[in-house]
Protein backbone atom coordinates (compact mmCIF):
# COMPACT_ATOMS: atom_id res chain seq x y z
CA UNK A 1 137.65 91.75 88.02
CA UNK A 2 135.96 91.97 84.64
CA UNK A 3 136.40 94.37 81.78
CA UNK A 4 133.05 95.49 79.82
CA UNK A 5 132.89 98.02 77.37
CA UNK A 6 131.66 101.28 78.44
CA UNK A 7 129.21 101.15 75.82
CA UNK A 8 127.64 98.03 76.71
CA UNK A 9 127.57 99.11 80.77
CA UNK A 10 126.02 102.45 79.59
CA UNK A 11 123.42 100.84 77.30
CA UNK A 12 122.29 98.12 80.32
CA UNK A 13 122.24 101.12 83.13
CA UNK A 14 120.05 102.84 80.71
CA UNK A 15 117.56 100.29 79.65
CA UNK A 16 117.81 98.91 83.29
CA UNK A 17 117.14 102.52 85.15
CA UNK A 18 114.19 103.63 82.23
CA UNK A 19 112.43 99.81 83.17
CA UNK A 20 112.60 100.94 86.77
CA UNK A 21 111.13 104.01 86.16
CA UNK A 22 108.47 103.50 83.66
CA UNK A 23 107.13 100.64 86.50
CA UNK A 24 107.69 103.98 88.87
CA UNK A 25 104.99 105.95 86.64
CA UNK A 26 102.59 103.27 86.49
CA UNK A 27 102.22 102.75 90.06
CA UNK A 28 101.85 106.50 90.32
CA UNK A 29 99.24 106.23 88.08
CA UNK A 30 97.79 103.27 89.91
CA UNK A 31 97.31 105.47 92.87
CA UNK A 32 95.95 108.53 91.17
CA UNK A 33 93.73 105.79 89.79
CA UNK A 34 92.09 104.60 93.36
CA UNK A 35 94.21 101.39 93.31
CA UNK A 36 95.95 101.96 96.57
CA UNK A 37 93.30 102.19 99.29
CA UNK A 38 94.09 99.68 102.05
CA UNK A 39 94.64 101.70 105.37
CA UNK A 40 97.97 100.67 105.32
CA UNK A 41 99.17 102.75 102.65
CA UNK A 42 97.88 106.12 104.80
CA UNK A 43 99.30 104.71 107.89
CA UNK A 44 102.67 104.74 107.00
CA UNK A 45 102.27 108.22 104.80
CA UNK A 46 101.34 109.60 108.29
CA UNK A 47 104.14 107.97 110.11
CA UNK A 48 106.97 109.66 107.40
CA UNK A 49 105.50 112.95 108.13
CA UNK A 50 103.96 113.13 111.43
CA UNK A 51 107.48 114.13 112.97
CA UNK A 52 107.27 117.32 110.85
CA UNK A 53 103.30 117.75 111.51
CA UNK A 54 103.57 117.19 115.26
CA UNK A 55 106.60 116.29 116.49
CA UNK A 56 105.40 113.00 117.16
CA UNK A 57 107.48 110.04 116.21
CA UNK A 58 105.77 107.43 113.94
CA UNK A 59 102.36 108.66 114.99
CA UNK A 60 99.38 107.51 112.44
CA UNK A 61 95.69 107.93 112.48
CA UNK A 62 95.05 103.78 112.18
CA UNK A 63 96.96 102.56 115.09
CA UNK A 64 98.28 105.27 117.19
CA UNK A 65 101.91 105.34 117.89
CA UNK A 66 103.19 103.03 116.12
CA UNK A 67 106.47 102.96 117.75
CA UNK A 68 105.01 100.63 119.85
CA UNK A 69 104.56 97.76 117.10
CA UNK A 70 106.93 98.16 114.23
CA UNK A 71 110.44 99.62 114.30
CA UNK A 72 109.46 101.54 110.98
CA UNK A 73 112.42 104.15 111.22
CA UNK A 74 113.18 104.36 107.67
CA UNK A 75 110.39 106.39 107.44
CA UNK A 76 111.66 109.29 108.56
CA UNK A 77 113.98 109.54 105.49
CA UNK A 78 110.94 109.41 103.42
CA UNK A 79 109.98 112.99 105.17
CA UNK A 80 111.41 115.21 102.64
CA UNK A 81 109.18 113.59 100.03
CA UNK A 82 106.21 113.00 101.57
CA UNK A 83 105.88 116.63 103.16
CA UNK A 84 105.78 118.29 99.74
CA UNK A 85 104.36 115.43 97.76
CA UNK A 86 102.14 113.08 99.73
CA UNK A 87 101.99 109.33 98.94
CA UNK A 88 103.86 110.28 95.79
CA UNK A 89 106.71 111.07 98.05
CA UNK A 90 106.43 107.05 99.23
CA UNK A 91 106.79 105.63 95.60
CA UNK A 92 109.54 108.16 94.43
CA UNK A 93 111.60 106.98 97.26
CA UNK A 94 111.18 103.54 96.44
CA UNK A 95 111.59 103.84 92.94
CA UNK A 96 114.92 105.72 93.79
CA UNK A 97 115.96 102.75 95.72
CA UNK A 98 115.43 100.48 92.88
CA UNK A 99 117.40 103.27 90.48
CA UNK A 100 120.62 102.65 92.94
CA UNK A 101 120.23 98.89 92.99
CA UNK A 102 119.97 98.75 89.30
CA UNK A 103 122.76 101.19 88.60
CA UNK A 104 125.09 99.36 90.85
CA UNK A 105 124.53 95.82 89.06
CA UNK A 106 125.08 97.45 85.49
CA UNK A 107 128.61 98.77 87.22
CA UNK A 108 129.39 96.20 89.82
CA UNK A 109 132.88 95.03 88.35
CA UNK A 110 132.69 92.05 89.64
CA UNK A 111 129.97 90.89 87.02
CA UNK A 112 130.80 90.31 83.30
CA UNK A 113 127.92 91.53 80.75
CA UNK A 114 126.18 88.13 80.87
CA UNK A 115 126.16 87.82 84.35
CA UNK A 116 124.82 91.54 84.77
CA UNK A 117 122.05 90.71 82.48
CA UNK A 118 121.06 87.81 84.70
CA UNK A 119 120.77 89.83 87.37
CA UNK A 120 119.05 92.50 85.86
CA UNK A 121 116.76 89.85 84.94
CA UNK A 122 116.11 88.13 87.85
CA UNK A 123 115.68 90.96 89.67
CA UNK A 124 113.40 92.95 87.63
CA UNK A 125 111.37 90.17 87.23
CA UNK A 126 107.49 89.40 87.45
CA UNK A 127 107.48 88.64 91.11
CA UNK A 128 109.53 91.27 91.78
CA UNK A 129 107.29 93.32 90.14
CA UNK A 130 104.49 91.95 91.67
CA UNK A 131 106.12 92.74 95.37
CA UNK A 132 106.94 96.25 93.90
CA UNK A 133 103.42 96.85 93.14
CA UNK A 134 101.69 95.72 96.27
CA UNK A 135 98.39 95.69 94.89
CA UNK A 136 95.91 97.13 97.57
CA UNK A 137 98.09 98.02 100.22
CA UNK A 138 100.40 100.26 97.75
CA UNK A 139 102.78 100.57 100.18
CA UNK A 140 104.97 98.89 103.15
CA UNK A 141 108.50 99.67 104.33
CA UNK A 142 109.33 96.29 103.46
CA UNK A 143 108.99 96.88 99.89
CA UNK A 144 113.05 98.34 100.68
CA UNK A 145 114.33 95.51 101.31
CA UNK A 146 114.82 93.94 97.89
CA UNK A 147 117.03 97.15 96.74
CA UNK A 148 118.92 96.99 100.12
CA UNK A 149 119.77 93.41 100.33
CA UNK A 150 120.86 93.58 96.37
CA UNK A 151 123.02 96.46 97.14
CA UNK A 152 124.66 94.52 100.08
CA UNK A 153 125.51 91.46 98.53
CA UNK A 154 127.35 93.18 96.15
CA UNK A 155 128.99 95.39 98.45
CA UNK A 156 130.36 92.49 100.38
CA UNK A 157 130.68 91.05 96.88
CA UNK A 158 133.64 93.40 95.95
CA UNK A 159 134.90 93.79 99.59
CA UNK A 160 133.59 97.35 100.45
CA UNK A 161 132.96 96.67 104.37
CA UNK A 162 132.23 100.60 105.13
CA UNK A 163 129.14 100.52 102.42
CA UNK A 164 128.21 97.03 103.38
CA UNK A 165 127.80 98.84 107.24
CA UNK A 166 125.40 101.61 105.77
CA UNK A 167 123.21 99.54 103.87
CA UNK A 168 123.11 96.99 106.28
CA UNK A 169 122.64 99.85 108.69
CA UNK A 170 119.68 101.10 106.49
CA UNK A 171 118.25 97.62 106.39
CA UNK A 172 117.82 97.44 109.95
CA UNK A 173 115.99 100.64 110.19
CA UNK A 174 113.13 99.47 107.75
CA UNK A 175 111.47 97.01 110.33
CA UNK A 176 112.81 95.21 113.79
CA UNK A 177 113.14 92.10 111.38
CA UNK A 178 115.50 93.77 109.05
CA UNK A 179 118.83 92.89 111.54
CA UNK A 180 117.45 89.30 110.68
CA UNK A 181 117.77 89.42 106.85
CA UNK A 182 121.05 91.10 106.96
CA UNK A 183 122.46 88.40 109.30
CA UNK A 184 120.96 86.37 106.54
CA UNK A 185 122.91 87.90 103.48
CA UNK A 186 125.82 87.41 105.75
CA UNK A 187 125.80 83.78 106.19
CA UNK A 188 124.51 83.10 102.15
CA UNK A 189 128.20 85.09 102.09
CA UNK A 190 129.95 84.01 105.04
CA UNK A 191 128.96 80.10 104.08
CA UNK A 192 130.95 79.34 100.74
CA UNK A 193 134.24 80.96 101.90
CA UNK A 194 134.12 79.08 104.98
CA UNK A 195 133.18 75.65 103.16
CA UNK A 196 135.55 76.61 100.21
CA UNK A 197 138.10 76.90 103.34
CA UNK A 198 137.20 73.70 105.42
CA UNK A 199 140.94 71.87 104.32
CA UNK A 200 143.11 74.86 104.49
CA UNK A 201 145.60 75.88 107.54
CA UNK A 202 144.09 77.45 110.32
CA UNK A 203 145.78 80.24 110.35
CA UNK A 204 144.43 80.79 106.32
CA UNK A 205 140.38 80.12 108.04
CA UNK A 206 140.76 82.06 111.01
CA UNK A 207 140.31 85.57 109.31
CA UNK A 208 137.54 84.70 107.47
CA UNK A 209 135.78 83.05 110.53
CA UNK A 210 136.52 85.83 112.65
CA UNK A 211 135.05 89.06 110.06
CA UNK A 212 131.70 86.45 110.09
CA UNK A 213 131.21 85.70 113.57
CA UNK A 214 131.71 89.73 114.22
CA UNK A 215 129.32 90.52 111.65
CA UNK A 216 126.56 87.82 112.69
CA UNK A 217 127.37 89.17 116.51
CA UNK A 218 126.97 92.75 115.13
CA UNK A 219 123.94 91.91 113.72
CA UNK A 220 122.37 90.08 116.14
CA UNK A 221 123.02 92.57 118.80
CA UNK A 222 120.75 95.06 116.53
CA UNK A 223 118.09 92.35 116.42
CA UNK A 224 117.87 92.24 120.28
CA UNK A 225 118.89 96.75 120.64
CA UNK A 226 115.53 96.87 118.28
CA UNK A 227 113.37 93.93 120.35
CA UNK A 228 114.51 95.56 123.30
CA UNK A 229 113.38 99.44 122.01
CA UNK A 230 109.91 97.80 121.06
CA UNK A 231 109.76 96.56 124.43
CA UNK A 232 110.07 99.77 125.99
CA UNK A 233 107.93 101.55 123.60
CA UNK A 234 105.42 99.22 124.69
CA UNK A 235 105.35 100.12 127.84
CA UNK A 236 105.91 103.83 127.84
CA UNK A 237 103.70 104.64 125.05
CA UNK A 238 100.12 104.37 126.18
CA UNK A 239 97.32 104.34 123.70
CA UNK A 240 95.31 101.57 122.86
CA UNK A 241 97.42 100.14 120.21
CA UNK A 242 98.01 96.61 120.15
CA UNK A 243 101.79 96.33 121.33
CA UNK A 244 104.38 94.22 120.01
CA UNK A 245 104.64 92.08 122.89
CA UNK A 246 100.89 91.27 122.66
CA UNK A 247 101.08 90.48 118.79
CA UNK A 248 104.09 88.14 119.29
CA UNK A 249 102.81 86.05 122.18
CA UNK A 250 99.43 85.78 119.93
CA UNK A 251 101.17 84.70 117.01
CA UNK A 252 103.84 82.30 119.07
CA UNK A 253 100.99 80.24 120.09
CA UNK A 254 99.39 79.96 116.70
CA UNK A 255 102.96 79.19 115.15
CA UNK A 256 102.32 76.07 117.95
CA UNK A 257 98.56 75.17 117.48
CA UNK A 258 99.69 74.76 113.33
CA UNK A 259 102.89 72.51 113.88
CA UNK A 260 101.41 70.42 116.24
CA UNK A 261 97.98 70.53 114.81
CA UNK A 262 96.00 69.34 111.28
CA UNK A 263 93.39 71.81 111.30
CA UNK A 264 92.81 75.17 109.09
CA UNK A 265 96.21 76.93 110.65
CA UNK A 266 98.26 73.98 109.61
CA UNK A 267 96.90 73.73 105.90
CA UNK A 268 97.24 77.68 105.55
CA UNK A 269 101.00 77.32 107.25
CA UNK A 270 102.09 74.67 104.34
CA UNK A 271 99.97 76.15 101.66
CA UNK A 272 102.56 79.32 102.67
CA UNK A 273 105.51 77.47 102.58
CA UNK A 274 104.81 75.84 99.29
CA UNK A 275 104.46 79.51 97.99
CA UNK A 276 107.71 80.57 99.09
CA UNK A 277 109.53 77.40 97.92
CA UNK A 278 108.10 78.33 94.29
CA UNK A 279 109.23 82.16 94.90
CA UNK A 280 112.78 81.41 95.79
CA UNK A 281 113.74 78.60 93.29
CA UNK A 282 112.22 80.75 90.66
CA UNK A 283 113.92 83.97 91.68
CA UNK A 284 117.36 81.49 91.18
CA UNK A 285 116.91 80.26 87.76
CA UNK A 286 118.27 82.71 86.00
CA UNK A 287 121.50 80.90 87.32
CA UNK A 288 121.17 78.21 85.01
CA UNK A 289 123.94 75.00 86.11
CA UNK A 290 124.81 77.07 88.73
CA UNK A 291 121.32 77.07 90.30
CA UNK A 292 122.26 74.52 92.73
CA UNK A 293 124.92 76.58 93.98
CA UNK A 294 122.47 79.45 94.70
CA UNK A 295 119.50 77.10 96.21
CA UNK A 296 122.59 75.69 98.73
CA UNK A 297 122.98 79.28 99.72
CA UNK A 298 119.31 80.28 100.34
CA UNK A 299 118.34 76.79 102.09
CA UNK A 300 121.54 77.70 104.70
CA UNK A 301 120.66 81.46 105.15
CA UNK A 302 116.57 81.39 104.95
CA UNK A 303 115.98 79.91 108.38
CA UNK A 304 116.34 82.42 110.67
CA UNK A 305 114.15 84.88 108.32
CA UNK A 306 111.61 81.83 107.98
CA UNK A 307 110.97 82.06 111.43
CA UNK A 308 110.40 86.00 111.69
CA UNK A 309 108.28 85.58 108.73
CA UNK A 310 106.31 83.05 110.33
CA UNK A 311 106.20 84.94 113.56
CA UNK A 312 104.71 88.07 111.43
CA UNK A 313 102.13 85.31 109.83
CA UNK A 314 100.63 83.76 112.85
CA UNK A 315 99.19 86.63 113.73
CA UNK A 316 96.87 86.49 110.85
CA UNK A 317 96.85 82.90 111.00
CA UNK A 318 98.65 82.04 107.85
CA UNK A 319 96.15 83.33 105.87
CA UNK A 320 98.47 86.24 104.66
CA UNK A 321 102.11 84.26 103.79
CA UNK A 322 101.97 85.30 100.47
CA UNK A 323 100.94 89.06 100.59
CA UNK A 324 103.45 90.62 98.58
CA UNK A 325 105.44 92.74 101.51
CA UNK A 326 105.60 89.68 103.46
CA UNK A 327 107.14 88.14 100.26
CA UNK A 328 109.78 91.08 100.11
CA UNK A 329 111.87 89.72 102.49
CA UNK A 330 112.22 86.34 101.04
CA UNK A 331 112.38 88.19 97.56
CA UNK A 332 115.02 89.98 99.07
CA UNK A 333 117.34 87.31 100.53
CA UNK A 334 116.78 85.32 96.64
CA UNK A 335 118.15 88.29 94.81
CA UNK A 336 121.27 88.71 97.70
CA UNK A 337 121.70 84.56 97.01
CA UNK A 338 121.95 85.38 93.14
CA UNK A 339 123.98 88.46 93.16
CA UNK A 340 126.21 85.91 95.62
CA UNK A 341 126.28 82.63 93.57
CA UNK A 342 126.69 84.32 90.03
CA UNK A 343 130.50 83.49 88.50
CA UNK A 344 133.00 86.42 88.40
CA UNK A 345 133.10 85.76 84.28
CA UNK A 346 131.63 83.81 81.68
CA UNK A 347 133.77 81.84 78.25
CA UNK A 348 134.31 83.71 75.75
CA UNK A 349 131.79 84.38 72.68
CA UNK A 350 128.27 85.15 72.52
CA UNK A 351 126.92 81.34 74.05
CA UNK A 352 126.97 82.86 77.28
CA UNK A 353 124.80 86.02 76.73
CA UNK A 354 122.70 83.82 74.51
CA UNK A 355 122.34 81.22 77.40
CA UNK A 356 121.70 83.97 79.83
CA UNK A 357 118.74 85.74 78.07
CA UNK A 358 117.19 82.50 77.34
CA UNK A 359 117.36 81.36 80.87
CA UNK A 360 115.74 84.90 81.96
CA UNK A 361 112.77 84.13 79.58
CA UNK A 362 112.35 80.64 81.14
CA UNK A 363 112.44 82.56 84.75
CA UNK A 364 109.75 85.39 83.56
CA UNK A 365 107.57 82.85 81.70
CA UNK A 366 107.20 80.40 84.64
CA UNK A 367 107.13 83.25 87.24
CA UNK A 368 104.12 84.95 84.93
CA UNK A 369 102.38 81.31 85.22
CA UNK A 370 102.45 80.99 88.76
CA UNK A 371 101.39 84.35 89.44
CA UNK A 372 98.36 84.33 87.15
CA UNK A 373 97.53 80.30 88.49
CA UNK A 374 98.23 80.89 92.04
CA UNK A 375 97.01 84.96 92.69
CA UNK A 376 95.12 85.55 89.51
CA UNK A 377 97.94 88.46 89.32
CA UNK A 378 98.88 89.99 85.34
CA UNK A 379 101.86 91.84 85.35
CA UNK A 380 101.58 93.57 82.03
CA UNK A 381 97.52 94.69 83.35
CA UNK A 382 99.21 97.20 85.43
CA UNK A 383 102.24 98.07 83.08
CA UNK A 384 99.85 99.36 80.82
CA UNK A 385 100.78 103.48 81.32
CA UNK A 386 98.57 104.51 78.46
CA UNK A 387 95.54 102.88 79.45
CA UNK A 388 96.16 103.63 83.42
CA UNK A 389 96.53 107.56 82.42
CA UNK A 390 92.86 107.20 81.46
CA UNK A 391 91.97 105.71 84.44
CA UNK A 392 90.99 102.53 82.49
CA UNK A 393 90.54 99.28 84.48
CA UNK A 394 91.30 101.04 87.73
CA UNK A 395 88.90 101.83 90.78
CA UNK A 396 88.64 105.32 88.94
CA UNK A 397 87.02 104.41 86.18
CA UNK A 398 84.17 102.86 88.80
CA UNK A 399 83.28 106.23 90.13
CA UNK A 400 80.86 108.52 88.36
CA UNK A 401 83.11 111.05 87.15
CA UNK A 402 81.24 114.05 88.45
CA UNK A 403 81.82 112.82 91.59
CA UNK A 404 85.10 112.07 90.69
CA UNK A 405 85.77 116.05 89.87
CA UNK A 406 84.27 116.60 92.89
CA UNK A 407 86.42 114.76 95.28
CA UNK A 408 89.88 115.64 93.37
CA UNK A 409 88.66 119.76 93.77
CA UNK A 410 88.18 119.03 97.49
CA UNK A 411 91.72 116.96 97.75
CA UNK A 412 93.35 120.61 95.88
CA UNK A 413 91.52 122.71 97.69
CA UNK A 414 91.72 121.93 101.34
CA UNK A 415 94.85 122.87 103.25
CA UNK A 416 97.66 119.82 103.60
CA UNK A 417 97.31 118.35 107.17
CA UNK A 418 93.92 118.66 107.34
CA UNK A 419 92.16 116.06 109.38
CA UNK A 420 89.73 114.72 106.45
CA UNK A 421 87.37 111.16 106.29
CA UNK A 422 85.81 109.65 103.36
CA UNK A 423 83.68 106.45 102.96
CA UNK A 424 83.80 103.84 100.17
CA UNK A 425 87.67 104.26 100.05
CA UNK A 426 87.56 107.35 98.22
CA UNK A 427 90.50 108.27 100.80
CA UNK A 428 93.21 108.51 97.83
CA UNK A 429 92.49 111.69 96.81
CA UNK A 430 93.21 113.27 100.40
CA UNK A 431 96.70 112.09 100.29
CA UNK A 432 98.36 115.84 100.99
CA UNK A 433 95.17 115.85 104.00
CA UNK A 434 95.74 113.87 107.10
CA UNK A 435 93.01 110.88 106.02
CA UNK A 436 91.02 109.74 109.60
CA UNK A 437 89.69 106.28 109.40
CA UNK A 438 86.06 106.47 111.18
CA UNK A 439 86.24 103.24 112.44
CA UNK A 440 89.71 104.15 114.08
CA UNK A 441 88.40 107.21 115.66
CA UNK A 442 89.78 106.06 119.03
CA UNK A 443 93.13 105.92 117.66
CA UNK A 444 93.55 109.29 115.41
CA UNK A 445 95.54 112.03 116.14
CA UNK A 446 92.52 114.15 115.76
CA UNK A 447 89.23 114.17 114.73
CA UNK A 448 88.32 114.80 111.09
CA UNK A 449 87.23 118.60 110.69
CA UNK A 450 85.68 117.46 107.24
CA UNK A 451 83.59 114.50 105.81
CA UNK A 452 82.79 113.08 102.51
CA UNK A 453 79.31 110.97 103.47
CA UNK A 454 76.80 109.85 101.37
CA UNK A 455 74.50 112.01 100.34
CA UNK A 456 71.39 109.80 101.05
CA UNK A 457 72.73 111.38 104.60
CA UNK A 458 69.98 113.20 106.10
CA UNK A 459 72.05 115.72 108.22
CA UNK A 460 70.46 115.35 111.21
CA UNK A 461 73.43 113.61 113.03
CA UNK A 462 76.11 116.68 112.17
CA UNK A 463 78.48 117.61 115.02
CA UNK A 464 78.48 120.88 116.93
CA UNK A 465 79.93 123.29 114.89
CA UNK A 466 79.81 121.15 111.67
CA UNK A 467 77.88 122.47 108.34
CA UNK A 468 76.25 120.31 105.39
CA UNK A 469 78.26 121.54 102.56
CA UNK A 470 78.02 121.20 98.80
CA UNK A 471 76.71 118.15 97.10
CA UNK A 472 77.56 116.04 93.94
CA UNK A 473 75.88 113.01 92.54
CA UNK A 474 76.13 110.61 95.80
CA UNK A 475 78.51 112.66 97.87
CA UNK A 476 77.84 115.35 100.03
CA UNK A 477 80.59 117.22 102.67
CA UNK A 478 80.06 117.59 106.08
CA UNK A 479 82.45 120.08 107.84
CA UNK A 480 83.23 122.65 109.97
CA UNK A 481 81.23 125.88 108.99
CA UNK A 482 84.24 127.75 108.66
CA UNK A 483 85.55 125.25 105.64
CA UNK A 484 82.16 125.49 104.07
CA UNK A 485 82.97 128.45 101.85
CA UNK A 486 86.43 127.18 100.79
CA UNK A 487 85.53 124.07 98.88
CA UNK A 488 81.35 125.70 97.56
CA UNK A 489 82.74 126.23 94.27
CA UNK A 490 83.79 122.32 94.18
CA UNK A 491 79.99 121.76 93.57
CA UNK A 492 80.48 123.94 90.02
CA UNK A 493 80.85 121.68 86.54
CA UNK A 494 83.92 122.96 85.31
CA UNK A 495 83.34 125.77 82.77
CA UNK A 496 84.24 124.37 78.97
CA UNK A 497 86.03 127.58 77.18
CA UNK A 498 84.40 128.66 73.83
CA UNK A 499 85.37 127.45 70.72
């Protein structure tokens, strides 16, 4: 145990929790701009909420039941944000994730200040932000994982076994893969004790080896309970989704063509692994001599999650390793390794928090000059709240902004749950309407009762019962006649009150 001030634990909660949620607002404001537009993002926003809508469990307009791919169970706890504020609900929750994991690192009393500020560093770092931000997609359940795994090295950290089960418990509800990186954490946990334990009596080893074998047992039993669930789902769900079995099989003989091959799959695969080699060791420096220590830890713990990750990569053939919510994972594991490796307490005097601030700017600097030399990716571009509030630099600022008006007056003005369809990815602004994918008609829960086309659109083709509604600029509504009259007055220019 350490002793810290209150003052200085109340000061690094503070600045820790207002960084969290000042990133919070600007992806907010990232999505209000139009920067979130990948099918993905609406996908999962109709899986949190489609229980509520219909009654239907993890049932999207992209893929169908999804049940049937993704063990995406975590969700459902997403429900009593999304209902009431759309995709907002989805980043709220996240950020409130973060909020826990930061809060718990500025009072984990294992950590002295300087180690707390390491950790606070390295995990609020550039790549983590990057991950965080998920440019494009917005939005995968993934993204939890960094939070969770931080909270449950700590946990098992300070010996709390009951709140080491629920977060590992809520780590295994994000995905079927998350049983893998909590047997993970467990072994970057499990591994030292045992080593530091390899000359002692027997009867000192044999407690230690018994609590990790049951947890690695526990937690591979989940892995299999949630393989097993997919397989069923599978088979008694029946749309035309792609099933999990399917994907796997696909991407288990690509994961073979690329080892045993030297074509295009087998540059992608080490291009990949390169990637996360850079993302890990960087994540660790903020552990400065002891960074050894923490690389030991993720080398002996990554494999397993290294091979789910590849498995999830092969189906796009490698070309995706380094999309940021396949990165969350490995993120994840890094921060657990850190939080595991970092010493109980530091000398005395101010060398240490010296040391440890000047290792964190080392960490951010390199980590800012890989991301901008490998992904073209600028942090501080999308920190910029001022600037995003005004739509500047963001898809928004693209869009005429007549057209602009128009389509946020239709998004307030039709009822939530509506089945709605835009094109040119203008599908942001229908995030309280159930957003239909044309191309994915086959797959929807329903078709869309409303359209945003373009209004080059000669009408001709409209649907039984569907009604050319008002026009602005290069967008024109299509919908049924009886939603005609509600959004007419969306075609008005807002009225500027005298002076």
């Amino acid at each position: 145990m350490t002793s810290r001030s209150s003052v200085s634990t109340g000061a690094l909660a503070t600045v820790a929790v207002l960084l969290v949620l000042y990133a919070g607002l600007c992806k907010a404001l990232l999505f209000h701009g139009l920067e979130y537009y990948h099918t993905d993002f609406f996908s999962f926003l109709e899986m949190s909420r489609s229980l509520y809508a219909s009654g239907e469990l993890l049932r999207d307009n992209v893929y169908g039941h999804h049940a049937a791919i993704h063990n995406f169970y975590l969700l459902l706890a997403f429900s009593p944000l999304t209902v009431p504020l759309g995709a907002f609900g989805l980043i709220l929750g996240l950020v409130l994730l973060h909020v826990a994991a930061v809060l718990r690192v500025a009072l984990a009393a294992s950590l002295d200040l300087p180690g707390c500020v390491a950790l606070l560093g390295g995990y609020l770092s550039p790549i983590a932000f990057a991950v965080f931000d998920n440019p494009v997609f917005g939005f995968h359940p993934e993204l939890c994982y960094p939070p969770l795994a931080l909270l449950l090295a700590l946990d098992l950290r300070e010996g709390r076994p009951r709140r080491a089960i629920l977060v590992a418990a809520l780590m295994v509800l994000v995905k079927e893969d998350g049983a893998v990186l909590c047997a993970c954490v467990l072994v970057a946990f499990f591994a030292p004790r045992l080593w530091a334990l390899r000359a002692a009596a027997p009867e000192e080893r044999r407690p230690v080896a018994t609590a990790a074998a049951r947890s690695l047992l526990a937690a591979t039993l989940a892995f299999a309970a949630g393989m097993a669930l997919l397989w069923v789902m599978g088979r008694v769900l029946t749309l035309p989704q792609e099933t999990a079995e399917v994907r796997v099989v696909d991407s288990l003989r690509n994961v073979g063509h690329a080892v045993a091959g030297r074509g295009v799959l087998r540059e992608s695969l080490l291009w990949g692994l390169v990637g996360y080699g850079l993302v890990g060791v960087l994540s660790l420096l903020p552990l400065g001599r002891r960074l050894f220590r923490g690389v030991a830890l993720l080398l002996v713990s990554f494999p397993p999650l290294l091979a789910v990750l590849l498995v999830a990569a092969g189906t796009y053939r490698f070309r995706y390793m380094l999309w940021p919510h396949r990165l969350a994972a490995l993120q994840a594991l890094a921060v657990a390794c850190l939080a595991l490796a970092l010493p109980t307490s530091s000398p005395a005097g101010r060398r240490p928090m010296v040391k440890a601030v000047g290792l964190l700017a080392l960490t951010w600097a390199a980590q800012l000059f890989v991301l901008h030399r490998a992904e073209g990716y600028t942090p501080w571009a999308r920190l910029q709240a001022p600037a995003l509030l005004r739509a500047e630099g963001t898809r928004a600022s693209t869009v005429p902004p007549e057209e602009l008006r128009f389509l946020r007056c239709l998004g307030e003005r039709l009822p939530r749950g509506l089945p709605v369809s835009s094109f040119g990815d203008l599908h942001p602004v229908f995030h309280q309407q159930s957003v239909v994918f044309e191309a994915r008609l086959e797959r929807a829960r329903h078709a869309p009762r409303l359209r945003v086309v373009s209004a080059s659109a000669d009408g001709a083709s409209l649907a039984e019962g569907f009604c050319r509604g008002p026009q602005v600029g290069g967008l024109a509504v299509e919908a049924e006649c009886a939603l005609v009259p509600l959004v007419e007055g969306c075609r008005q220019e807002p009225r500027v009150p005298p002076r």
